[in-house]
Protein backbone atom coordinates (compact mmCIF):
# COMPACT_ATOMS: atom_id res chain seq x y z
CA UNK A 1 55.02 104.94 88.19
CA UNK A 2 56.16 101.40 89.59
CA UNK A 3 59.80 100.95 91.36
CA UNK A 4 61.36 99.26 88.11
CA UNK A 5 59.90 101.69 85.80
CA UNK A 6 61.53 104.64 87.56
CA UNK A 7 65.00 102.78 87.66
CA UNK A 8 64.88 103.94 84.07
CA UNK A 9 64.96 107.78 84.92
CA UNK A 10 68.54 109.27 83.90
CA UNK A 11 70.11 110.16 87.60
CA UNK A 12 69.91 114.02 86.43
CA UNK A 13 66.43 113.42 85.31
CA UNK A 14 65.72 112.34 89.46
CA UNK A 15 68.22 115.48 90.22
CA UNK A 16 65.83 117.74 88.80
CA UNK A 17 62.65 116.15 90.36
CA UNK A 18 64.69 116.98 94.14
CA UNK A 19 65.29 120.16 93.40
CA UNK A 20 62.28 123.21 93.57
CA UNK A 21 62.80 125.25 90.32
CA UNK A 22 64.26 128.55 90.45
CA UNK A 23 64.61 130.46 87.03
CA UNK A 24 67.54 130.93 85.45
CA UNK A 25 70.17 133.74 86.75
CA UNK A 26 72.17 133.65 84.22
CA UNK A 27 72.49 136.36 81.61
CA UNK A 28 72.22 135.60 77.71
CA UNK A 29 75.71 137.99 77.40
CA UNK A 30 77.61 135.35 79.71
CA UNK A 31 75.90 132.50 77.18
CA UNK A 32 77.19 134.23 74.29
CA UNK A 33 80.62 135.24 75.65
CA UNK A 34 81.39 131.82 76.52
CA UNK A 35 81.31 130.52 72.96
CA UNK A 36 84.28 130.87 70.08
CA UNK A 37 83.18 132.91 67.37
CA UNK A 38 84.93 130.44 65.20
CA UNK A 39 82.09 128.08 66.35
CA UNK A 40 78.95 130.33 64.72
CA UNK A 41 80.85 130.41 61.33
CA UNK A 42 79.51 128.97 58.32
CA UNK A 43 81.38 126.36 56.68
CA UNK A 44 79.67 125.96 53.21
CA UNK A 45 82.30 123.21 51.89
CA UNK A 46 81.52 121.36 55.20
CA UNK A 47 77.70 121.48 55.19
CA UNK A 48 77.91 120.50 51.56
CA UNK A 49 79.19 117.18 52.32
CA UNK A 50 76.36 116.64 54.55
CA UNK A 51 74.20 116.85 51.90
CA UNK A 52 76.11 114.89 49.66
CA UNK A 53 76.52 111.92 51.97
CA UNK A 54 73.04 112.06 53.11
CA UNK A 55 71.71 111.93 49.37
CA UNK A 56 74.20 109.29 48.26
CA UNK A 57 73.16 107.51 51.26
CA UNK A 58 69.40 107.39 50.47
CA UNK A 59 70.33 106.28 46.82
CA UNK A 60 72.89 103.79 47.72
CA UNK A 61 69.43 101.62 50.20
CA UNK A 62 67.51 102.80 47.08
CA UNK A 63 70.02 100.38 45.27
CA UNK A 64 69.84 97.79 47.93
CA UNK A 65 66.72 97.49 48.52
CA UNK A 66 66.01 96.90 44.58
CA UNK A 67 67.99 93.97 44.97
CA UNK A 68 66.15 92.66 48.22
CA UNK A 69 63.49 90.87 46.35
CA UNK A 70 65.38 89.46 42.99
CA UNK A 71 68.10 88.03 45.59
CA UNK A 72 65.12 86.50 47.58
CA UNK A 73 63.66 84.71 44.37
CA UNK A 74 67.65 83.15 43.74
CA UNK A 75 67.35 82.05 47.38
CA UNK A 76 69.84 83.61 47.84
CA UNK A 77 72.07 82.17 45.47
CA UNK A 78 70.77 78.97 46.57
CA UNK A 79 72.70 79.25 49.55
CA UNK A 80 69.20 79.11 51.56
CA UNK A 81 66.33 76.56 51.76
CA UNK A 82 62.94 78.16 49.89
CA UNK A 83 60.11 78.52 52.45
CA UNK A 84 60.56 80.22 55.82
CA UNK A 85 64.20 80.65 55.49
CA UNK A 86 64.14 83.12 52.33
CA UNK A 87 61.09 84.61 54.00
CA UNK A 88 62.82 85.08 57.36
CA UNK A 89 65.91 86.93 55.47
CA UNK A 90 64.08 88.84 52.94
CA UNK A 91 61.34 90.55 55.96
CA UNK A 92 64.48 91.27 57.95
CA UNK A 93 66.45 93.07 54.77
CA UNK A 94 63.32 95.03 53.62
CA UNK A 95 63.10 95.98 57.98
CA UNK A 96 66.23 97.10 57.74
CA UNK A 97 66.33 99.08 54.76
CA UNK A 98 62.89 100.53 56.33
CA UNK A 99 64.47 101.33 59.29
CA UNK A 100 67.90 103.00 57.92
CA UNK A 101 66.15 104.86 55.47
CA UNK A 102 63.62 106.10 58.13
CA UNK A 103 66.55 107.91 59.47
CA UNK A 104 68.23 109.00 56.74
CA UNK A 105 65.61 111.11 55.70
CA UNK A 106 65.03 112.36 59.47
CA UNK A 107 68.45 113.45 58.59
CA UNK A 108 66.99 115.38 55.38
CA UNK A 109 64.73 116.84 57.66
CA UNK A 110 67.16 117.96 60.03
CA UNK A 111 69.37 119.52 56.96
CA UNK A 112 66.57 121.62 55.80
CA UNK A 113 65.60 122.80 59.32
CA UNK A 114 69.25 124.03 59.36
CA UNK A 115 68.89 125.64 56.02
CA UNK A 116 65.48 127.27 57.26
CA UNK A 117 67.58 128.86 60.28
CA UNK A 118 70.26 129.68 57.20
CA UNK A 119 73.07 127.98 59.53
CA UNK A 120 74.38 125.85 56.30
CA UNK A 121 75.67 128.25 53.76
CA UNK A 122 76.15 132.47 53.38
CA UNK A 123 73.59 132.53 50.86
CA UNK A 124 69.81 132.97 51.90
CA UNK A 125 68.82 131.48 48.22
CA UNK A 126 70.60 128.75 48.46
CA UNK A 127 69.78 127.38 51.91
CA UNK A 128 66.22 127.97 51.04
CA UNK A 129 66.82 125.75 47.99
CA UNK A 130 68.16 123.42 49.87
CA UNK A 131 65.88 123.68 52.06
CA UNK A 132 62.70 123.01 50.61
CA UNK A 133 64.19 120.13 47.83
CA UNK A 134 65.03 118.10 51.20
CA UNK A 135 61.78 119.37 52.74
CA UNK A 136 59.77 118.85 49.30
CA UNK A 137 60.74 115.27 49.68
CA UNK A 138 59.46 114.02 52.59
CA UNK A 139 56.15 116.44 51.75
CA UNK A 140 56.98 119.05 54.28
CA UNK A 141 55.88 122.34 53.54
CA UNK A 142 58.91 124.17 53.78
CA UNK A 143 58.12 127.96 53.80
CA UNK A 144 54.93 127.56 55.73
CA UNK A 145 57.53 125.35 58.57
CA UNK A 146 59.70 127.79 57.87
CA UNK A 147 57.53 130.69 59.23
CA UNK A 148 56.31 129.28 62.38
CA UNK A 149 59.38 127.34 63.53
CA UNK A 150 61.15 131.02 63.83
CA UNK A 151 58.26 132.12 65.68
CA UNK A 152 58.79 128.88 67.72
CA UNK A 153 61.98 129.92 68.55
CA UNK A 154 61.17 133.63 69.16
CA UNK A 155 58.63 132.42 72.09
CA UNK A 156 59.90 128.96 73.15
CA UNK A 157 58.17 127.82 75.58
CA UNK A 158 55.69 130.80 76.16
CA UNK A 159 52.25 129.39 76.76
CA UNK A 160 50.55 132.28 75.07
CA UNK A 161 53.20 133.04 72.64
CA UNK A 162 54.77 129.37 71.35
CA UNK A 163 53.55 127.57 68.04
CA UNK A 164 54.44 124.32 68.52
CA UNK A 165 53.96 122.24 71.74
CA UNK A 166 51.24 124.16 73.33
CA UNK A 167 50.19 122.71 76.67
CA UNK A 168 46.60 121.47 76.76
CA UNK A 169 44.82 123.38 80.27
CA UNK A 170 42.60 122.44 82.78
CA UNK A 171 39.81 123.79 81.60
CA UNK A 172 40.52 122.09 77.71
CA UNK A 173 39.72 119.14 79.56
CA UNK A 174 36.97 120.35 81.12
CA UNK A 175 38.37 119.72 84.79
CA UNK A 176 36.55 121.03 88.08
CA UNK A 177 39.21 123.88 89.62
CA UNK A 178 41.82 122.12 91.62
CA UNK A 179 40.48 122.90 95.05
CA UNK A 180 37.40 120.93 93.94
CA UNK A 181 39.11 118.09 91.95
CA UNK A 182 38.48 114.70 93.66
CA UNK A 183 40.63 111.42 92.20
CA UNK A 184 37.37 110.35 90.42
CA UNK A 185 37.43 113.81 88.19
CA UNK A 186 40.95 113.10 87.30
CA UNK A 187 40.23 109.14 86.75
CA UNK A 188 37.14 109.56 84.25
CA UNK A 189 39.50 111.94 82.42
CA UNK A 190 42.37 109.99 82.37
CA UNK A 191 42.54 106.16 83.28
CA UNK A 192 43.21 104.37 80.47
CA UNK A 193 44.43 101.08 79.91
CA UNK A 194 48.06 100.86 79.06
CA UNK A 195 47.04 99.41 75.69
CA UNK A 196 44.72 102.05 75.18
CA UNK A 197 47.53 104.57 75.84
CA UNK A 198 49.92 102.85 73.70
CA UNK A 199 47.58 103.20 70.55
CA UNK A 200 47.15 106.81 71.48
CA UNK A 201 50.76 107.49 71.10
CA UNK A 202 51.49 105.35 68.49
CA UNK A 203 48.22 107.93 66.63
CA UNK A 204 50.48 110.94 67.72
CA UNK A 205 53.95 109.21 66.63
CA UNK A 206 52.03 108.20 63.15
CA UNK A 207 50.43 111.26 62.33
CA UNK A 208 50.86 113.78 65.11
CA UNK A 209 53.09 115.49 62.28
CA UNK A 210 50.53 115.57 59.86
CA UNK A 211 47.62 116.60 62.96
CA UNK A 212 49.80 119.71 63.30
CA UNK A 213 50.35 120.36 59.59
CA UNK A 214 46.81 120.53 58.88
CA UNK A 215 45.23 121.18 62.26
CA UNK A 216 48.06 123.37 64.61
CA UNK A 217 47.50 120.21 66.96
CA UNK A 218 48.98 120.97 70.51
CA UNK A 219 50.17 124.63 68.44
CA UNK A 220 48.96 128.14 69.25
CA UNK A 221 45.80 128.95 70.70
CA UNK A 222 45.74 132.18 69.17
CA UNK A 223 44.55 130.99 65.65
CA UNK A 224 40.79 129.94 65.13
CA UNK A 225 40.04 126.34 65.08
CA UNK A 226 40.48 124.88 61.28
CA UNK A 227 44.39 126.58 61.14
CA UNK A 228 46.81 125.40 58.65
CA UNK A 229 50.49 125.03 57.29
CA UNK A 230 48.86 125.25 53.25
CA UNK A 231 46.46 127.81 53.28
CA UNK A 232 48.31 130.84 51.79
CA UNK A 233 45.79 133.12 53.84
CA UNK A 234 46.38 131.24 57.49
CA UNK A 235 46.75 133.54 60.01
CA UNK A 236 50.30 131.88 60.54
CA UNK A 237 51.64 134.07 57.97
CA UNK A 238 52.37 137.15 57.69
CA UNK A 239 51.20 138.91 53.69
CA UNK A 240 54.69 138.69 52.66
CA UNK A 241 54.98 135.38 52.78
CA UNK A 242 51.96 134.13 51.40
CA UNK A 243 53.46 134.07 48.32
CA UNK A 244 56.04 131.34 49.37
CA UNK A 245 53.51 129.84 50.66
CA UNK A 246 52.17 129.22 47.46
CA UNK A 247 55.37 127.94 46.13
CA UNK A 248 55.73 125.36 48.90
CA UNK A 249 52.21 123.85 47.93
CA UNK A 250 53.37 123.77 43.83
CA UNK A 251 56.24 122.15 44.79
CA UNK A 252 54.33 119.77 47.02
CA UNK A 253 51.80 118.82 44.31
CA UNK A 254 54.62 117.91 41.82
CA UNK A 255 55.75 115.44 44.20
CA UNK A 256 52.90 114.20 44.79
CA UNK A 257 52.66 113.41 40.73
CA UNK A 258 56.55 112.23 41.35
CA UNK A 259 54.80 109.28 43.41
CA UNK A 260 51.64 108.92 41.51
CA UNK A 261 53.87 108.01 38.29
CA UNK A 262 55.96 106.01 40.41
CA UNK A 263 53.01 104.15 41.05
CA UNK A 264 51.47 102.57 44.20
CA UNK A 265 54.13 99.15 43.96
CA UNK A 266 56.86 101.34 44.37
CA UNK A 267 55.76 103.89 46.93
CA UNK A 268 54.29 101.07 48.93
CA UNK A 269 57.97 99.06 49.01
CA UNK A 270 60.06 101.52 48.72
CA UNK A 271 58.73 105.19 50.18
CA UNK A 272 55.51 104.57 52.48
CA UNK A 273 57.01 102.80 55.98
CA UNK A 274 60.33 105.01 55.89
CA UNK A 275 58.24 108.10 55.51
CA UNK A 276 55.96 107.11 58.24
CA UNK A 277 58.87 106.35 60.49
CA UNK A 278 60.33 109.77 59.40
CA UNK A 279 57.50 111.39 60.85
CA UNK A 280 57.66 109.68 63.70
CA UNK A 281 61.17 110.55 64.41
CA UNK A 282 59.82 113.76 63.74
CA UNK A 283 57.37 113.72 66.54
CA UNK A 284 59.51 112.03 68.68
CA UNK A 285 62.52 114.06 69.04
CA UNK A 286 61.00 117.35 69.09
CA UNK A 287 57.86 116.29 71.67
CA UNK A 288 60.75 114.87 73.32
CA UNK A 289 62.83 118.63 73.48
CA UNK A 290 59.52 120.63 74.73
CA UNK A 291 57.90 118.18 76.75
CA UNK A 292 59.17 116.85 80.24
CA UNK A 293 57.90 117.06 83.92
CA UNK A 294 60.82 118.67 85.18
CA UNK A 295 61.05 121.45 82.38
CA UNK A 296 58.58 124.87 83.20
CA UNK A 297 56.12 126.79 80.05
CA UNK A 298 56.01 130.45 81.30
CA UNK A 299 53.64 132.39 81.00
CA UNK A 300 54.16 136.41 79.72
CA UNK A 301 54.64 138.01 83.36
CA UNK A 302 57.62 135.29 83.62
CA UNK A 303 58.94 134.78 80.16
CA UNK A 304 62.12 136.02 78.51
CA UNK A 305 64.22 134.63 76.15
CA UNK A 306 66.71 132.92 77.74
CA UNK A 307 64.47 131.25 80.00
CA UNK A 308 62.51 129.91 77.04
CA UNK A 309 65.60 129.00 75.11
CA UNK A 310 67.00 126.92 78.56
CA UNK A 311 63.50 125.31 78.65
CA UNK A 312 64.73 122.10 76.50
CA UNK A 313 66.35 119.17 77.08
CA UNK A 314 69.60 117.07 75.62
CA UNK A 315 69.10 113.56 75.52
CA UNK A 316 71.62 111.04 73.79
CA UNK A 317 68.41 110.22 71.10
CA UNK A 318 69.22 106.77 69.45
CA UNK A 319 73.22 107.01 70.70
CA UNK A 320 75.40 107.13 67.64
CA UNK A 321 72.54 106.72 65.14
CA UNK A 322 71.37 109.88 66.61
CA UNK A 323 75.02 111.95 66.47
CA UNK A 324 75.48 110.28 62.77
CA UNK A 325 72.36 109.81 60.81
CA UNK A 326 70.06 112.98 62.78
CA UNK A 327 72.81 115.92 62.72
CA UNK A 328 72.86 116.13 66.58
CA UNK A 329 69.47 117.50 66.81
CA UNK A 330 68.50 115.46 69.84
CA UNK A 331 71.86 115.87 71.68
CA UNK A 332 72.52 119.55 70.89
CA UNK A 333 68.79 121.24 71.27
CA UNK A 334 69.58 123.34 73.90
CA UNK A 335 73.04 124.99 72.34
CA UNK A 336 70.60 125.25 69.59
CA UNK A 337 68.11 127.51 70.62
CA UNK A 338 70.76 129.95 72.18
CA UNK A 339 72.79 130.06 68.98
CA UNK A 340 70.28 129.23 65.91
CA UNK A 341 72.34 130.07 62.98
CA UNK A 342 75.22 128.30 64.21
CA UNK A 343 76.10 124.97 61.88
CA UNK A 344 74.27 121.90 63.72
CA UNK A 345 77.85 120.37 63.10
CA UNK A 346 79.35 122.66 65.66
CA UNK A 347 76.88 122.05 68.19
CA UNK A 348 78.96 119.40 70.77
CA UNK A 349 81.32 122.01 71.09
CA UNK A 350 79.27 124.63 71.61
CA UNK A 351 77.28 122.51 74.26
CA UNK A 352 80.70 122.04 76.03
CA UNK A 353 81.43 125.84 76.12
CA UNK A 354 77.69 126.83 77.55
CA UNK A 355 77.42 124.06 80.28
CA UNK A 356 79.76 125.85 82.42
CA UNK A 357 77.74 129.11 82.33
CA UNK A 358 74.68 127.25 82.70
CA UNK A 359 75.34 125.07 85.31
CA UNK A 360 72.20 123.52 86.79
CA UNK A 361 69.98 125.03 84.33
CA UNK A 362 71.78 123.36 81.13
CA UNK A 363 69.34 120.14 80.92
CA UNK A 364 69.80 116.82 79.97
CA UNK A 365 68.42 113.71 80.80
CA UNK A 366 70.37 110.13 79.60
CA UNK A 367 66.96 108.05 80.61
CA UNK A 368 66.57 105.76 77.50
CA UNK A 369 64.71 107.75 74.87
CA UNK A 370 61.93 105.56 74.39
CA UNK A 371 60.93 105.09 77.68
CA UNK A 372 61.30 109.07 77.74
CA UNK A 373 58.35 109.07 75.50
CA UNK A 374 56.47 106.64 77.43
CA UNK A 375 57.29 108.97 79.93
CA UNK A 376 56.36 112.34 79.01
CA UNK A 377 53.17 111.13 76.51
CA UNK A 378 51.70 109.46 80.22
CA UNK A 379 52.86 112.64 82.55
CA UNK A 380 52.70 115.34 80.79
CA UNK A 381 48.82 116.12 80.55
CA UNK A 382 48.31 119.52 81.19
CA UNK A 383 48.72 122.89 83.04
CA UNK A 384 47.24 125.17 85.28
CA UNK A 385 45.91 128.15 83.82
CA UNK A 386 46.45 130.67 87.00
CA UNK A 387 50.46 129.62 87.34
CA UNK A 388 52.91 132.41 85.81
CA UNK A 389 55.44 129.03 85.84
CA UNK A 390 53.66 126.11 84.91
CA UNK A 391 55.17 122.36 85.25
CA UNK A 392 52.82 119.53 83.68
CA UNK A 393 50.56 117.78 85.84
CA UNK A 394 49.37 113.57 85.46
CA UNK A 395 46.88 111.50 85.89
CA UNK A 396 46.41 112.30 89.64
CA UNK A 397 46.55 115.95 89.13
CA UNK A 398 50.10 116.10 90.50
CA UNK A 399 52.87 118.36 89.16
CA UNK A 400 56.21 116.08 89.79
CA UNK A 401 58.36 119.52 90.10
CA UNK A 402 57.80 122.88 91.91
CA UNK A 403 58.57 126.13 91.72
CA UNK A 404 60.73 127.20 94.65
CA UNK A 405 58.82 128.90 97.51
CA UNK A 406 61.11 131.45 98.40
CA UNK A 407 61.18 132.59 94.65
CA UNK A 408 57.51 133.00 94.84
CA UNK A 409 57.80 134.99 97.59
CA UNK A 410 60.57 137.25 96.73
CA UNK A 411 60.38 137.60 93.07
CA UNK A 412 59.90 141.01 91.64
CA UNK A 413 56.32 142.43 91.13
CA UNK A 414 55.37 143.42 87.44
């Protein structure tokens, strides 16, 4: 990574690099005691205006952006010169009604994972309504998310045990053992030209979504090739929830007809590039919570729960876009996955009350969120499969972190 490049790295990003990893100490009754109650309480009224605004603001740049082209034929009330003037204007409304819409629905997204962790409102019917309308939408499969984002969070960061986020191995890439491995082994495998990489991730920021929807892409390798979020009978479910699963896929098809009668002029200008930028804000800001050089993947002789649930990172995602428009999803993961059915809308505070227990292992890392990606989508490559705690490794074979030697030493035998 070249001299300016790194001057991008956050300064606690380059902390953690300097310092050999030592597990958390911590216990997950300090975490807990150190937060209000007041801050885990639903606040139905609250969360309901969420919803509201977010919906009123999706039909409000429905609204605008019907007016984008008739505007464009007036010239804009004449006040512009026909030719490359109207065209300039009218591309650069229709971006930015792209663009905000993108994230308004990235905010639907984030509103129905709440409602699938029931953090929203007292009743388990309606956050599931909720839920999968805002889910439905954007042609998520609710339920079937539903069911293997909890087991996400049961086993965060567990290489046997996770669903989502799944390290690729040595051996996936068909590497010689690392006491063999020359530079050449790791070069066929991985040098790339830096366009070539770039249409790689833009692949997985297009339809890495969809790749793990239909595929468990980078999920768990416990399910046979060919695994699914829409087969009622996946292995990802358990028999009692097959039937939801069922429900998720009607209520998929019938917006599917919702667009079809629409027809193709309308989806094309008005759905198609915001939903493919929703995914990708999808991809982005949870590949960008699991996956880091400095962050461990345990495996089961060093995994608990809190160590899995400290295993994410805060960033500042897309600044004030990110706070407003995405619930606080990318600033607030880590509060998250120590208090899941707290409202999202709580989370800063909650953050502010567990960084003093946490100390050096509360994570976050200011380094500007798209070079992040850059980052972590060139770095992080894969893991050893003989390491208990596992940091990714590059292009060179290299793990940029450690695990502390006199941990490995002293640490209690199983």
């Amino acid at each position: 990574m070249g001299i300016g490049l790194r001057n991008l790295n956050g300064p606690e990003y380059e902390a953690r690099l300097r310092k050999p990893f030592i597990p958390p100490t911590v216990s997950l009754k300090d975490v807990h005691a150190a937060v209000p109650k007041k801050l885990l309480q639903k606040d139905p009224l609250k969360a309901t205006s969420y919803i509201l605004r977010d919906i009123a603001l999706s039909a409000l740049l429905f609204k605008c952006g019907s007016c984008i082209n008739p505007w464009a034929e007036s010239a804009f009330g004449g006040n512009l010169n026909p030719g490359w003037q109207v065209w300039l204007v009218k591309n650069s409304l229709w971006t930015t009604y792209w663009w905000i819409q993108s994230l308004v629905w990235a905010g639907f997204f984030c509103l129905g994972h709440d409602a699938g962790h029931g953090s929203l409102f007292n009743s388990p019917i309606l956050n599931n309504a909720v839920g999968f309308v805002l889910h439905t939408t954007l042609l998520i499969p609710y339920f079937a998310w539903r069911a293997t984002h909890h087991g996400h969070h049961k086993a965060t960061s567990s290489i046997e045990r996770d669903e989502s986020y799944v390290p690729y191995t040595r051996s996936d890439y068909k590497l010689p053992p690392k006491e063999q491995a020359r530079k050449f082994d790791y070069a066929e495998v991985f040098e790339e030209t830096p366009i070539y990489t770039l249409s790689k991730m833009l692949i997985m920021q297009g339809f890495g979504w969809w790749m793990y929807l239909t595929q468990n892409t980078m999920g768990s390798k416990a399910y046979p090739p060919g695994t699914n979020h829409f087969n009622p009978n996946s292995p990802l479910f358990k028999p009692s929830q097959r039937n939801a699963i069922i429900v998720t896929n009607i209520g998929l098809g019938c917006m599917v007809g919702i667009l079809c009668w629409l027809g193709p002029g309308f989806v094309a200008r008005y759905y198609l590039v915001p939903y493919l930028l929703t995914n990708h804000w999808i991809v982005m800001l949870t590949y960008l919570q699991h996956s880091d050089p400095t962050i461990p993947h345990y495996r089961k002789n060093e995994w608990t729960f809190l160590r899995g649930a400290a295993a994410t990172v805060d960033r500042p995602l897309l600044g004030w876009m990110g706070r407003f428009f995405l619930h606080n999803v990318g600033h607030d993961h880590v509060a998250h996955h120590f208090f899941i059915s707290a409202p999202f809308f709580n989370g800063p505070e909650i953050t502010k009350a567990i960084k003093p227990v946490l100390k050096d292992d509360y994570n976050y890392d200011s380094t500007p969120s798209f070079y992040a990606l850059w980052r972590s989508f060139t770095q992080c490559l894969f893991i050893e499969e003989d390491e208990d705690i596992a940091f990714y490794k590059n292009r060179q074979g290299e793990s940029l972190r450690v695990v502390d030697e006199e941990y490995k030493k002293n640490k209690p035998v199983n």
